[in-house]
C-alpha atoms as a PDB file:
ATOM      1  CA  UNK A   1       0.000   0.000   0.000  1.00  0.00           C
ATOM      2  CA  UNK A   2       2.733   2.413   1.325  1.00  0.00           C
ATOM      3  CA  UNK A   3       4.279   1.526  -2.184  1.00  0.00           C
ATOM      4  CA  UNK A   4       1.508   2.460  -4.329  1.00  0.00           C
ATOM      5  CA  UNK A   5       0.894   5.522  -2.371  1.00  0.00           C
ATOM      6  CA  UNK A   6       4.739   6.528  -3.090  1.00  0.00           C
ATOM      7  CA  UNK A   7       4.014   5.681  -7.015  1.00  0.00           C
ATOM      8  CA  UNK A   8       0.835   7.716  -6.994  1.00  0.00           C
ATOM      9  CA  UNK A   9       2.675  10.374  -5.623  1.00  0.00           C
ATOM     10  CA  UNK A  10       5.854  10.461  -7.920  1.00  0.00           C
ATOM     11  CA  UNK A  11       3.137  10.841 -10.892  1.00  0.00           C
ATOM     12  CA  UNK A  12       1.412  13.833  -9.694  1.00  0.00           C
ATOM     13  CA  UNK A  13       4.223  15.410  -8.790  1.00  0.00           C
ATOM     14  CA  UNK A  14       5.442  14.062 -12.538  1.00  0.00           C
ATOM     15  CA  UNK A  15       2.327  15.789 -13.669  1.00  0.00           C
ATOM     16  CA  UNK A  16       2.386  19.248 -11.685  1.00  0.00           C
ATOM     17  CA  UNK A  17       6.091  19.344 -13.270  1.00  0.00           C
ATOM     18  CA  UNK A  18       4.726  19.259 -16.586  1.00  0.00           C
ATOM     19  CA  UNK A  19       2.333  21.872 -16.017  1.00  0.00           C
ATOM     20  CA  UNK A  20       4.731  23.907 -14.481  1.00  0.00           C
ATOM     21  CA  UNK A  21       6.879  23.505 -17.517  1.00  0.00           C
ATOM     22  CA  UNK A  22       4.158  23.678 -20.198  1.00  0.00           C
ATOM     23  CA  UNK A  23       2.752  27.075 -18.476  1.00  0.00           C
ATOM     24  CA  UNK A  24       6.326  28.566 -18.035  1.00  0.00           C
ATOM     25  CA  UNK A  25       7.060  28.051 -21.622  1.00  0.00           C
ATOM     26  CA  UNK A  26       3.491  29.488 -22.761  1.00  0.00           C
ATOM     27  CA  UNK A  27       4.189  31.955 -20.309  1.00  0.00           C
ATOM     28  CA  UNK A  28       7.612  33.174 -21.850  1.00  0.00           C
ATOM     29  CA  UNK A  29       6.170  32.531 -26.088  1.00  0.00           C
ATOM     30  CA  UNK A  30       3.027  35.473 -25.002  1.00  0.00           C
ATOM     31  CA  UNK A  31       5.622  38.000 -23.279  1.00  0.00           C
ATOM     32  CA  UNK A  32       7.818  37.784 -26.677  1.00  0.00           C
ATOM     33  CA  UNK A  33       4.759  38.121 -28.672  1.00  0.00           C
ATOM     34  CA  UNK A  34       3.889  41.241 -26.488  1.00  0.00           C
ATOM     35  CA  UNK A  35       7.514  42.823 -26.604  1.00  0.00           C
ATOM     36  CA  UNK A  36       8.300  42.271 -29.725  1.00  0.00           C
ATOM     37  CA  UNK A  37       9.185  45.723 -31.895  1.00  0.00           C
ATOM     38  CA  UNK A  38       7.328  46.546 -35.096  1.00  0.00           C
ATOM     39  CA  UNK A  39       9.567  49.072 -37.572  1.00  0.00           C
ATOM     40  CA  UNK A  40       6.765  51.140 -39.231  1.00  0.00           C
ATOM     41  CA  UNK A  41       7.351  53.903 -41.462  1.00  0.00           C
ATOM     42  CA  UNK A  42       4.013  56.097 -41.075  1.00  0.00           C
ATOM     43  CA  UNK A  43       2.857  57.243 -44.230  1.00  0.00           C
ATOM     44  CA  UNK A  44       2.762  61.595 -45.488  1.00  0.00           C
ATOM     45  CA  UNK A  45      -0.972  62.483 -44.600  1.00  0.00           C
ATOM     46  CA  UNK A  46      -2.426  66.399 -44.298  1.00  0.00           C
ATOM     47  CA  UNK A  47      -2.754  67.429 -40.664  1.00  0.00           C
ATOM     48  CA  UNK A  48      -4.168  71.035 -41.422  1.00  0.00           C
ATOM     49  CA  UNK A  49      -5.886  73.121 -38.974  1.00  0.00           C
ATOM     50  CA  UNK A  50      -8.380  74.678 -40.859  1.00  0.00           C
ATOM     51  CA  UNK A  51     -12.138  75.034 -39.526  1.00  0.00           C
ATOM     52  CA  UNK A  52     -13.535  72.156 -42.259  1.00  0.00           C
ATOM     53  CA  UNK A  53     -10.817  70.094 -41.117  1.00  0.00           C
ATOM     54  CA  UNK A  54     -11.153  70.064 -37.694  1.00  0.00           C
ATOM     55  CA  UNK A  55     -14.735  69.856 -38.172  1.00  0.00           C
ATOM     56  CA  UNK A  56     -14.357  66.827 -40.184  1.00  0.00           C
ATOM     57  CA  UNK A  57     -11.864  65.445 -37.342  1.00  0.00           C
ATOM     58  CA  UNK A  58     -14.263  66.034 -34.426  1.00  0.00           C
ATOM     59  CA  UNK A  59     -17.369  64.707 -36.052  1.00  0.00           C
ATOM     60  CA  UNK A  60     -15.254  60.914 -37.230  1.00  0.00           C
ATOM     61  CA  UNK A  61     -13.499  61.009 -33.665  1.00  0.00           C
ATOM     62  CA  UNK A  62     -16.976  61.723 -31.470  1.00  0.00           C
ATOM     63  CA  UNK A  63     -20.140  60.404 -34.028  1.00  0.00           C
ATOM     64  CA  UNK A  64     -18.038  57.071 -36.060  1.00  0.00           C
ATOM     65  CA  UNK A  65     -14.918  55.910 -34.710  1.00  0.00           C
ATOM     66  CA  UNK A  66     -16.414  56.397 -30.907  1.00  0.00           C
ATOM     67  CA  UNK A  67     -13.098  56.699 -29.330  1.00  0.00           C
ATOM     68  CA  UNK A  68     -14.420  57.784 -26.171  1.00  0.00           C
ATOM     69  CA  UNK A  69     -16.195  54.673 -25.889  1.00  0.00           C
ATOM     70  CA  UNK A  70     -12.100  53.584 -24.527  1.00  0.00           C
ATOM     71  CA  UNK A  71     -10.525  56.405 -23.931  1.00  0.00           C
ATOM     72  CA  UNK A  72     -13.206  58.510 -21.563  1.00  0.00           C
ATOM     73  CA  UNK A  73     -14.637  61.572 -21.732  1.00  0.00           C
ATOM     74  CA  UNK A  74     -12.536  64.237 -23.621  1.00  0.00           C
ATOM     75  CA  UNK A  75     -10.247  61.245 -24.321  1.00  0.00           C
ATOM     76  CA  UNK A  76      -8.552  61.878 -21.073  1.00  0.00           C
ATOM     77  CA  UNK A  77      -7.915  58.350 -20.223  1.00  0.00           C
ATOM     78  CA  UNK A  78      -9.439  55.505 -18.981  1.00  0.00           C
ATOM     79  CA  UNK A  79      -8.656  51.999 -17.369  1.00  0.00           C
ATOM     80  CA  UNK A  80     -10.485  49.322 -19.131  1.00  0.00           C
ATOM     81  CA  UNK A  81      -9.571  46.110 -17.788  1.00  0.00           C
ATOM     82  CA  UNK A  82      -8.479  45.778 -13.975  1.00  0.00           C
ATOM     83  CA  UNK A  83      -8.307  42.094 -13.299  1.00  0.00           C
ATOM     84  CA  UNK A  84      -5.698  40.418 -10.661  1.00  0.00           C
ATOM     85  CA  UNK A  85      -5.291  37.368 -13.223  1.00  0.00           C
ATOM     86  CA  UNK A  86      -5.081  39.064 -16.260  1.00  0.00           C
ATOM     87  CA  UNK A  87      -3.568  42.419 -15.361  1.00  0.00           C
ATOM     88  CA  UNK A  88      -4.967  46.106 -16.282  1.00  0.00           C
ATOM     89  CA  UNK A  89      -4.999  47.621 -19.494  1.00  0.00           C
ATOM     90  CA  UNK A  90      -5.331  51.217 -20.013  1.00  0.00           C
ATOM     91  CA  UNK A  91      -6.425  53.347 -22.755  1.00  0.00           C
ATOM     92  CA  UNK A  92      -4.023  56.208 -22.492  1.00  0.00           C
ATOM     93  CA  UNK A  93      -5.116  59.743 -21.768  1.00  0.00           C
ATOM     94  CA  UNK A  94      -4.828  61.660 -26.034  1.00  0.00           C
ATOM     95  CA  UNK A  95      -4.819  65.180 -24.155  1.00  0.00           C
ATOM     96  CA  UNK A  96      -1.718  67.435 -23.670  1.00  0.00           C
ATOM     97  CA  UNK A  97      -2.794  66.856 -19.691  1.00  0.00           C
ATOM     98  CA  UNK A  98      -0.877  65.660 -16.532  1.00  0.00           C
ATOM     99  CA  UNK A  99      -0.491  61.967 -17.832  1.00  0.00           C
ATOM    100  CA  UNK A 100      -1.404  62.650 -21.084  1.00  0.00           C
ATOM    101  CA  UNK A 101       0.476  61.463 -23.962  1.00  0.00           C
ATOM    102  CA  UNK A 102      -0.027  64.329 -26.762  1.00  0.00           C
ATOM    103  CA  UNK A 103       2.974  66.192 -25.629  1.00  0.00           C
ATOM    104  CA  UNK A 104       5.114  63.643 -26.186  1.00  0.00           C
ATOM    105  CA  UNK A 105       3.702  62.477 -29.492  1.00  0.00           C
ATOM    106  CA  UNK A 106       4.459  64.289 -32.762  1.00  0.00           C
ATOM    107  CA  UNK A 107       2.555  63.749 -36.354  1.00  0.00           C
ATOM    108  CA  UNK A 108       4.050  60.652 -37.521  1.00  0.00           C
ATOM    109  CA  UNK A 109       3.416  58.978 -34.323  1.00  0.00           C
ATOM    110  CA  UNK A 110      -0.442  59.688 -33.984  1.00  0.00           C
ATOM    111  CA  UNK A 111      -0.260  58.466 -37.229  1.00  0.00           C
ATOM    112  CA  UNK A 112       1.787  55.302 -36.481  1.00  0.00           C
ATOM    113  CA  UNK A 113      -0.581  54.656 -33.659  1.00  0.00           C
ATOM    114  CA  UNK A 114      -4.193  55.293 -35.006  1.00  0.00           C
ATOM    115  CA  UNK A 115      -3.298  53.217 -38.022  1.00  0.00           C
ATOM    116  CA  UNK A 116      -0.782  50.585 -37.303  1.00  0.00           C
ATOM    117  CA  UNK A 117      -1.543  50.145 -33.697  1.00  0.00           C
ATOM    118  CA  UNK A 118       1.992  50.804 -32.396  1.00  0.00           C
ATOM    119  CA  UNK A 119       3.771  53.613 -29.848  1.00  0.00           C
ATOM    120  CA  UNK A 120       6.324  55.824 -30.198  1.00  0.00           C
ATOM    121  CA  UNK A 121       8.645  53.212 -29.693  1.00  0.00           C
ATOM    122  CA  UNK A 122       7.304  50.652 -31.640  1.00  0.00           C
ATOM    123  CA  UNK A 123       5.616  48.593 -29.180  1.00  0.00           C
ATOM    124  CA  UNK A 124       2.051  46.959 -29.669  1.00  0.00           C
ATOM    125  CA  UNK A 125      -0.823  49.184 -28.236  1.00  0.00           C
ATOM    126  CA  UNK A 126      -3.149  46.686 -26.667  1.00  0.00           C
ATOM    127  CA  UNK A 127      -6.815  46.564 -27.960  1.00  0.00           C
ATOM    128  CA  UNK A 128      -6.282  49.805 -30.209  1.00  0.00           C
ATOM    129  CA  UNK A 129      -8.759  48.615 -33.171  1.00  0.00           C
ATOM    130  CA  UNK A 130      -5.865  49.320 -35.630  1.00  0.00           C
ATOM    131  CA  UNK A 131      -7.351  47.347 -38.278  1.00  0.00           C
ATOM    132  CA  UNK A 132     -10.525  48.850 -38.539  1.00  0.00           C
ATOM    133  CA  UNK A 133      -8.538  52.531 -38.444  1.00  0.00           C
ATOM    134  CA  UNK A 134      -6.237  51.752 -41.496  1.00  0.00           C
ATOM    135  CA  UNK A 135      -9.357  51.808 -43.611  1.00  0.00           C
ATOM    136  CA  UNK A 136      -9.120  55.912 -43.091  1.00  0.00           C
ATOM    137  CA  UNK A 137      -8.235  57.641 -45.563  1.00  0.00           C
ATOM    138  CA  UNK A 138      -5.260  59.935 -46.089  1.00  0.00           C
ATOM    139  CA  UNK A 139      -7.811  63.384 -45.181  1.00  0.00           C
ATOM    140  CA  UNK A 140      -9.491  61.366 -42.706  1.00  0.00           C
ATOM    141  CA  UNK A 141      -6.910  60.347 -40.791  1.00  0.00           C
ATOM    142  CA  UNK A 142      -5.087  63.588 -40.886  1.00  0.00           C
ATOM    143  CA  UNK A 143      -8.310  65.244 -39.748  1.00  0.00           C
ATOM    144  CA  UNK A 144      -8.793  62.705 -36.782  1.00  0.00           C
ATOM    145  CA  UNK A 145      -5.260  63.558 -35.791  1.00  0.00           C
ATOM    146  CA  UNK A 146      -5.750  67.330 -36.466  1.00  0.00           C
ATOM    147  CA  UNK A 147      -8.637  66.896 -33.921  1.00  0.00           C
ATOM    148  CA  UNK A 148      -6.568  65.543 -31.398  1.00  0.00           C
ATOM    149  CA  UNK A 149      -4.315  67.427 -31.549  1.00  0.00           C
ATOM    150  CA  UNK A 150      -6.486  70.624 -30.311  1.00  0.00           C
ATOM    151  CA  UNK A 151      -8.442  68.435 -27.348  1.00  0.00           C
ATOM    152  CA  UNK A 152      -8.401  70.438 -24.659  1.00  0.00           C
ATOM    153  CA  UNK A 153      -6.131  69.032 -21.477  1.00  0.00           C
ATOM    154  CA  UNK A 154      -7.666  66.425 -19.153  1.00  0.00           C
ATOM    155  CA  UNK A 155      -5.257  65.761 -16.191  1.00  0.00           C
ATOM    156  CA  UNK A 156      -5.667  61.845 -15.479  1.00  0.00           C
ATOM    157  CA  UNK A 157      -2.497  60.230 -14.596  1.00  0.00           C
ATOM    158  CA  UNK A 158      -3.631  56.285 -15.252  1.00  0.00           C
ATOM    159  CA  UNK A 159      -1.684  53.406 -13.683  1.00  0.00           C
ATOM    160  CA  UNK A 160       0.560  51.687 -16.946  1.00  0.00           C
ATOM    161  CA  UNK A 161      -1.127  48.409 -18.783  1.00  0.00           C
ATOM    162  CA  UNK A 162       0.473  45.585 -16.977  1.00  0.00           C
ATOM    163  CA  UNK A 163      -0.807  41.975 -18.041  1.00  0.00           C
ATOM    164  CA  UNK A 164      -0.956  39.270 -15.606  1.00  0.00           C
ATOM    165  CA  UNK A 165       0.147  35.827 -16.074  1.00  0.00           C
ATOM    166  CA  UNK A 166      -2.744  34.427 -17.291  1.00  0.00           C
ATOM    167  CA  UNK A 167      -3.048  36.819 -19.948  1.00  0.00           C
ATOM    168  CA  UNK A 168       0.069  36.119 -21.313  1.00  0.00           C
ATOM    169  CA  UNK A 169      -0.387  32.482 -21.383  1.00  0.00           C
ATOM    170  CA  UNK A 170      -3.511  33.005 -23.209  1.00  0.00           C
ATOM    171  CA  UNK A 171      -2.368  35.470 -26.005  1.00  0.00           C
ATOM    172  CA  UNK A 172       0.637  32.493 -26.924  1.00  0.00           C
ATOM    173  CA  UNK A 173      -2.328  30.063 -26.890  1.00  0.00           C
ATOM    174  CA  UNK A 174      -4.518  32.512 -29.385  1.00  0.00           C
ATOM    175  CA  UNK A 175      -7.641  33.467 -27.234  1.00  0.00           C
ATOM    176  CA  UNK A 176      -6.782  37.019 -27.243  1.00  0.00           C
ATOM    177  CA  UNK A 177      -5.366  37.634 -30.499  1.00  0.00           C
ATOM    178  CA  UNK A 178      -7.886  40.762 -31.124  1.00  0.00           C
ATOM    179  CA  UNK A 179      -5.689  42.591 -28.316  1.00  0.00           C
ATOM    180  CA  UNK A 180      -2.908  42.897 -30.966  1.00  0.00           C
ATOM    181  CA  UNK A 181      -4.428  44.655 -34.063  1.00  0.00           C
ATOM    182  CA  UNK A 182      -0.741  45.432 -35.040  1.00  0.00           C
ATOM    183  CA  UNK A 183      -0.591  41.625 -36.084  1.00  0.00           C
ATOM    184  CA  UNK A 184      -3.741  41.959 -37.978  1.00  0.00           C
ATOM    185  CA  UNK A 185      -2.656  45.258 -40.000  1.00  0.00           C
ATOM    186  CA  UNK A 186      -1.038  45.221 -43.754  1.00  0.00           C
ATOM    187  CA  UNK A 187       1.668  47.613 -42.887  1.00  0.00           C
ATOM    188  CA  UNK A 188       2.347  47.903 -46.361  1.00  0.00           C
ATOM    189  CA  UNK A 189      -0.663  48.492 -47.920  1.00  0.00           C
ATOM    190  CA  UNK A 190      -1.149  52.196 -49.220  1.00  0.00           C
ATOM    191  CA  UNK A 191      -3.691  54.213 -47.968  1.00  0.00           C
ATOM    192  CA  UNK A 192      -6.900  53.796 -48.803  1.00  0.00           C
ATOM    193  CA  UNK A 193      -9.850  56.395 -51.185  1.00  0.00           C
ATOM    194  CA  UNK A 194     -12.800  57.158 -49.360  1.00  0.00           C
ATOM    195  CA  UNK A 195     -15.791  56.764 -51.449  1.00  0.00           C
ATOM    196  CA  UNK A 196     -17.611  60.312 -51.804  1.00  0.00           C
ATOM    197  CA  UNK A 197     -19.644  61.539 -48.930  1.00  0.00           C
ATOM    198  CA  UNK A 198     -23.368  60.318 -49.532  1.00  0.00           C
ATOM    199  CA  UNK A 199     -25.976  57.769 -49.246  1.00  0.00           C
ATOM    200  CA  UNK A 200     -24.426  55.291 -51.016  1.00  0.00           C
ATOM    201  CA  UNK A 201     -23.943  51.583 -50.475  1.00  0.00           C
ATOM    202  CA  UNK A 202     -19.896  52.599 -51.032  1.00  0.00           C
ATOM    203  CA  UNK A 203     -19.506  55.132 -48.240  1.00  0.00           C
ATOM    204  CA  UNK A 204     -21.988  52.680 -45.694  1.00  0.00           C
ATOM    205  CA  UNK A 205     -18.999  50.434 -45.999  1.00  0.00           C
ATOM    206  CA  UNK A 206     -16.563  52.666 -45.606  1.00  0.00           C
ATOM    207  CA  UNK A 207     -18.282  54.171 -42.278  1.00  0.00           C
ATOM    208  CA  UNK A 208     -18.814  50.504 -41.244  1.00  0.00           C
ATOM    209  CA  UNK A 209     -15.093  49.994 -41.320  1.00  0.00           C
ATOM    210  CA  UNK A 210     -14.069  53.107 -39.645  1.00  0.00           C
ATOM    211  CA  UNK A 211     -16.794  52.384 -36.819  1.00  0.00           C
ATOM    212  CA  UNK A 212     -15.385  49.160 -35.898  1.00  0.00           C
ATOM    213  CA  UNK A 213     -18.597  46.982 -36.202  1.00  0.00           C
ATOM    214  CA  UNK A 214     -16.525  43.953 -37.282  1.00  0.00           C
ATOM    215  CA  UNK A 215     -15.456  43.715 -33.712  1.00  0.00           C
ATOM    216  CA  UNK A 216     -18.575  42.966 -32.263  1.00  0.00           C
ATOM    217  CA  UNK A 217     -20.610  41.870 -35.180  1.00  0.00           C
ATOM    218  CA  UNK A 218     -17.531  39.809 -36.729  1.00  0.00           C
ATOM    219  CA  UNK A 219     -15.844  39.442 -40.063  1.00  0.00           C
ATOM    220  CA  UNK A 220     -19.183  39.014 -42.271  1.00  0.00           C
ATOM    221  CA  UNK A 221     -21.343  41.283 -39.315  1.00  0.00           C
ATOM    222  CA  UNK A 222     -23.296  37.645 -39.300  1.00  0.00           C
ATOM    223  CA  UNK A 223     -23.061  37.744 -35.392  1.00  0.00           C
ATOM    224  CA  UNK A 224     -19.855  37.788 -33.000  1.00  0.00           C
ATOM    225  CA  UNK A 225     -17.907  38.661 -29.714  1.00  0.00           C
ATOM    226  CA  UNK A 226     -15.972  41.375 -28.640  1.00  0.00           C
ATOM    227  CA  UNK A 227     -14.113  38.852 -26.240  1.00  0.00           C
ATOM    228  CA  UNK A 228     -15.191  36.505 -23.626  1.00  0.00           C
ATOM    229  CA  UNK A 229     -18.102  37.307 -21.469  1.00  0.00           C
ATOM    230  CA  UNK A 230     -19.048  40.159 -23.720  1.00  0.00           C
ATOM    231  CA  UNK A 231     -22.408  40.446 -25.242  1.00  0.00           C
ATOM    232  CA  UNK A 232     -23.690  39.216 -28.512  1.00  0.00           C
ATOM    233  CA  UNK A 233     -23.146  41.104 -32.118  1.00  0.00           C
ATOM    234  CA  UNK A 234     -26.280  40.280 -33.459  1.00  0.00           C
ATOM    235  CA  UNK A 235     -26.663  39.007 -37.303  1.00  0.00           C
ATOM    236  CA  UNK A 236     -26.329  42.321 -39.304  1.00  0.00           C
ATOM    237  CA  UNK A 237     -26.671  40.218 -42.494  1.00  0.00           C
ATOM    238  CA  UNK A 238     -30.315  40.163 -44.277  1.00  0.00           C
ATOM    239  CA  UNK A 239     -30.919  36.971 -42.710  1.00  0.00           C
ATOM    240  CA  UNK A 240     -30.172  37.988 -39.397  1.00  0.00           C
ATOM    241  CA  UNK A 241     -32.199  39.981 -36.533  1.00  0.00           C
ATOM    242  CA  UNK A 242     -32.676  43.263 -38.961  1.00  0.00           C
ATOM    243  CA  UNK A 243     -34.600  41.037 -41.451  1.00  0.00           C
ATOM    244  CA  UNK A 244     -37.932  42.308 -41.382  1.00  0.00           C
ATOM    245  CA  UNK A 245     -36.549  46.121 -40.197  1.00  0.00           C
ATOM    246  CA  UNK A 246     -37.564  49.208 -42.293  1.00  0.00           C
ATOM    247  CA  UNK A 247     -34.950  51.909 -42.544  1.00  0.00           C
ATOM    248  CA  UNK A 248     -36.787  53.841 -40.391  1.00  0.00           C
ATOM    249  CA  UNK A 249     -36.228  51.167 -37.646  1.00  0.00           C
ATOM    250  CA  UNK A 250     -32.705  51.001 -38.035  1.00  0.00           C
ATOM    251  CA  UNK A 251     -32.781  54.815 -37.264  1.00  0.00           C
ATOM    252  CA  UNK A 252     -34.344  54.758 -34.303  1.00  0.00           C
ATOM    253  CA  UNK A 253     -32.544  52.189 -33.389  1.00  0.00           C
ATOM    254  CA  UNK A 254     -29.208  54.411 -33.396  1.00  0.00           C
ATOM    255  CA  UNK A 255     -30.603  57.682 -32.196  1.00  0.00           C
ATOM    256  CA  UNK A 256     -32.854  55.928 -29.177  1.00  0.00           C
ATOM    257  CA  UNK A 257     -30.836  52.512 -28.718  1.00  0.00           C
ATOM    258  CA  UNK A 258     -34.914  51.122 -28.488  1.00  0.00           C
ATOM    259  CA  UNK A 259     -35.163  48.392 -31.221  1.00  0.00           C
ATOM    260  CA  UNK A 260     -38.822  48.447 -33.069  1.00  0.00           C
ATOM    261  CA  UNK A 261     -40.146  45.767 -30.240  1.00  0.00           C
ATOM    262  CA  UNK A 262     -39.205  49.009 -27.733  1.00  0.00           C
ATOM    263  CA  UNK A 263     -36.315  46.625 -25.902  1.00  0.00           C
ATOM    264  CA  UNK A 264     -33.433  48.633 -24.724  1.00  0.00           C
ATOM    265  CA  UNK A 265     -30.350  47.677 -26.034  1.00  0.00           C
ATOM    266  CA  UNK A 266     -27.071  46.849 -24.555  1.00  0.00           C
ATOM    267  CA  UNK A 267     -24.871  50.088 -24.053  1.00  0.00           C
ATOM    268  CA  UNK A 268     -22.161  47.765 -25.147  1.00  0.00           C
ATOM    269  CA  UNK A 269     -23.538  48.904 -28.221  1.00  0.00           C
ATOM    270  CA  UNK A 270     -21.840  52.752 -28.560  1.00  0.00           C
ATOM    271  CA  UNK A 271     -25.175  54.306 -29.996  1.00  0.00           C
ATOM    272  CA  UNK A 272     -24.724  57.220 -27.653  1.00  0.00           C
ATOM    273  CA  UNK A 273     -21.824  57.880 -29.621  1.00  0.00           C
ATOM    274  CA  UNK A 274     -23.431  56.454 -33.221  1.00  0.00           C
ATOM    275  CA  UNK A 275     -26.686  58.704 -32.852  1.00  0.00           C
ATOM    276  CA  UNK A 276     -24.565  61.766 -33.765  1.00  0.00           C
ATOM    277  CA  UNK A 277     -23.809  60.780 -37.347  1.00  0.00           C
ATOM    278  CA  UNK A 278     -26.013  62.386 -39.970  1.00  0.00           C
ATOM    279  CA  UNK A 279     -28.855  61.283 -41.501  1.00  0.00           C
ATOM    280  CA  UNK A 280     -26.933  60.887 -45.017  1.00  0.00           C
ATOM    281  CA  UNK A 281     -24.420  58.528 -42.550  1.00  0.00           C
ATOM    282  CA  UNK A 282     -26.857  55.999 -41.359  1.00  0.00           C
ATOM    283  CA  UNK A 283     -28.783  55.852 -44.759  1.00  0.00           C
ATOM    284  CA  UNK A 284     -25.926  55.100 -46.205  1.00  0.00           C
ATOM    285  CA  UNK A 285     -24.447  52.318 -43.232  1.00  0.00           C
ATOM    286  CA  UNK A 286     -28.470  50.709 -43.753  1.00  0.00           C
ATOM    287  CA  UNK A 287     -27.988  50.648 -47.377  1.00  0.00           C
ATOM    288  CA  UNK A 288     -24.584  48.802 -47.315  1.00  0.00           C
ATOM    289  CA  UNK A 289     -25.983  46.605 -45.088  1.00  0.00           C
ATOM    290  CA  UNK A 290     -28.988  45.601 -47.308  1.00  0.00           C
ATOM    291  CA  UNK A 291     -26.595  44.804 -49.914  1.00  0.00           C
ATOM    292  CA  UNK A 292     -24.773  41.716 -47.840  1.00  0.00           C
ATOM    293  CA  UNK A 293     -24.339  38.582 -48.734  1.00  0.00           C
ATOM    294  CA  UNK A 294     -27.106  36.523 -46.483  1.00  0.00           C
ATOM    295  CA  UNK A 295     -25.176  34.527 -43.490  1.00  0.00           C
ATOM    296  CA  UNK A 296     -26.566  32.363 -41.075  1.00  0.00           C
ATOM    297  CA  UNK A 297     -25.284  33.635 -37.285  1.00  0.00           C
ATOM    298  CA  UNK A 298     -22.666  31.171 -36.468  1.00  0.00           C
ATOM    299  CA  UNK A 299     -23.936  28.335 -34.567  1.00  0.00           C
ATOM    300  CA  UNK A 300     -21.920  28.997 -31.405  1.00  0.00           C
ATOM    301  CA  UNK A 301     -23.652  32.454 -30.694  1.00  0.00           C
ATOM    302  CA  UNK A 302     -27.282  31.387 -30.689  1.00  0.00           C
ATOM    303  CA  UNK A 303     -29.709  34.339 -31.754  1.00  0.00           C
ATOM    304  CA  UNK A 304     -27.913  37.283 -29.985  1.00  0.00           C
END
């Protein structure tokens, strides 16, 4: 008996080895994916300061891209994740502020971080939707940059992102890939032609892309996940939960957050922000959508 105790014994201790091992080693491959250094030339855009421009800026910042949605009110910072197993992550503070980052950024490196998702020095900013942002084009992104540029200070000094362990262990095994846009960005590709401004199928796209809606609603908008625990992105597609939705709907919809059954809908959804693009905006966002290719919701999500 003693002997077969000492056996069992020797194999857990075998087996807690092996996990030991197997999470040290996963441990070390996500803190090399984190640190590694990206080399990214940013590309020439036009930062002017003229009214239109800043207009332009300040309506794609507050009304489509919804950056305040992450970084706070008047962009001033905010902490978004604060968890003791997978660490905090930040979104940093735009403004020229105590703790801000603006006075320390210059052109090319707004434009190095709105559109290839890295700092000043080359590092990966976390969660920074990246990918969606390198669909701006050249005047668009100068004019979101332009924008920031002016915000008035916010003085937030925010704790620095730190991941936890168990973070890192789960970006080497894949399950939080969508943290690193910079991985997910053609760093080559050349800027991009925004359609012309109008209710057009074209420019719905275009505004889809810029507003991120792939994160949430996934690759096809047939339904998705922000990340684990987060709610559903409902079907988008004209199979899914807008099916039998008028355009008129899908308006009040943005401007109310009420869908036509009167249900009140997640503020995980950034309508607050959404409901200040113009009417010409969300025509043209409800015609692109129309046009989709019909996809069933993937199985795993259910109905939303």
């Amino acid at each position: 008996m003693k002997r077969a105790l000492k056996w069992v014994g020797i194999s857990l201790g075998g087996i807690v080895l092996v996990a030991a091992i197997a999470f040290l080693v996963m441990y070390g491959i996500g803190r090399a994916r984190l640190n590694q250094t990206y080399s990214v030339q940013a590309e020439e855009v036009p930062i002017e300061d003229d009214e239109a421009t800043l207009a332009r800026g300040q309506h794609l910042v507050e009304a489509v891209a919804a950056c305040g949605e992450c970084h706070g009110e008047g962009l001033g910072g905010a902490v978004m994740v604060e968890d003791p197993a997978l660490g905090t992550i930040v979104a940093a503070n735009l403004t020229r502020g105590e703790g801000g980052v603006a006075s320390r950024y210059n052109d090319e490196d707004w434009v190095r971080a709105t559109r290839h998702g890295v700092d000043p020095d080359g590092k990966p900013l976390l969660v920074m939707p990246a990918q969606d942002f390198s669909n701006l084009s050249a005047e668009d992104l100068g004019a979101v940059v332009a924008h920031v540029k002016t915000l008035p200070p916010v003085d937030n000094e925010l704790p620095s992102t730190g991941l936890g362990p168990m973070a890192y262990v789960l970006l080497a095994m894949g399950e939080l890939d969508d943290m690193l846009s910079v991985e997910y960005v053609d760093h080559d590709a050349p800027l991009p032609e925004a359609p012309p401004e109008g209710a057009t199928e074209a420019y719905g796209e275009y505004l889809i892309g810029v507003a991120t809606c792939q994160g949430c609603h996934g690759a096809e908008l047939a339904g998705g996940q922000a990340g684990p625990g987060e709610p559903i992105g409902p079907n988008l597609t004209p199979v899914g939960d807008l099916s039998d939705w008028t355009q008129e709907d899908f308006f009040r919809l943005i401007r109310t957050g009420q869908t036509p059954a009167g249900r009140q809908i997640n503020d995980f959804m950034p309508w607050r922000y959404y409901r200040n693009m113009t009417d010409v905006e969300l025509e043209a966002i409800w015609l692109y959508l129309q046009s989709l290719e019909p996809v069933e919701t993937p199985p795993d999500l259910g109905n939303g």
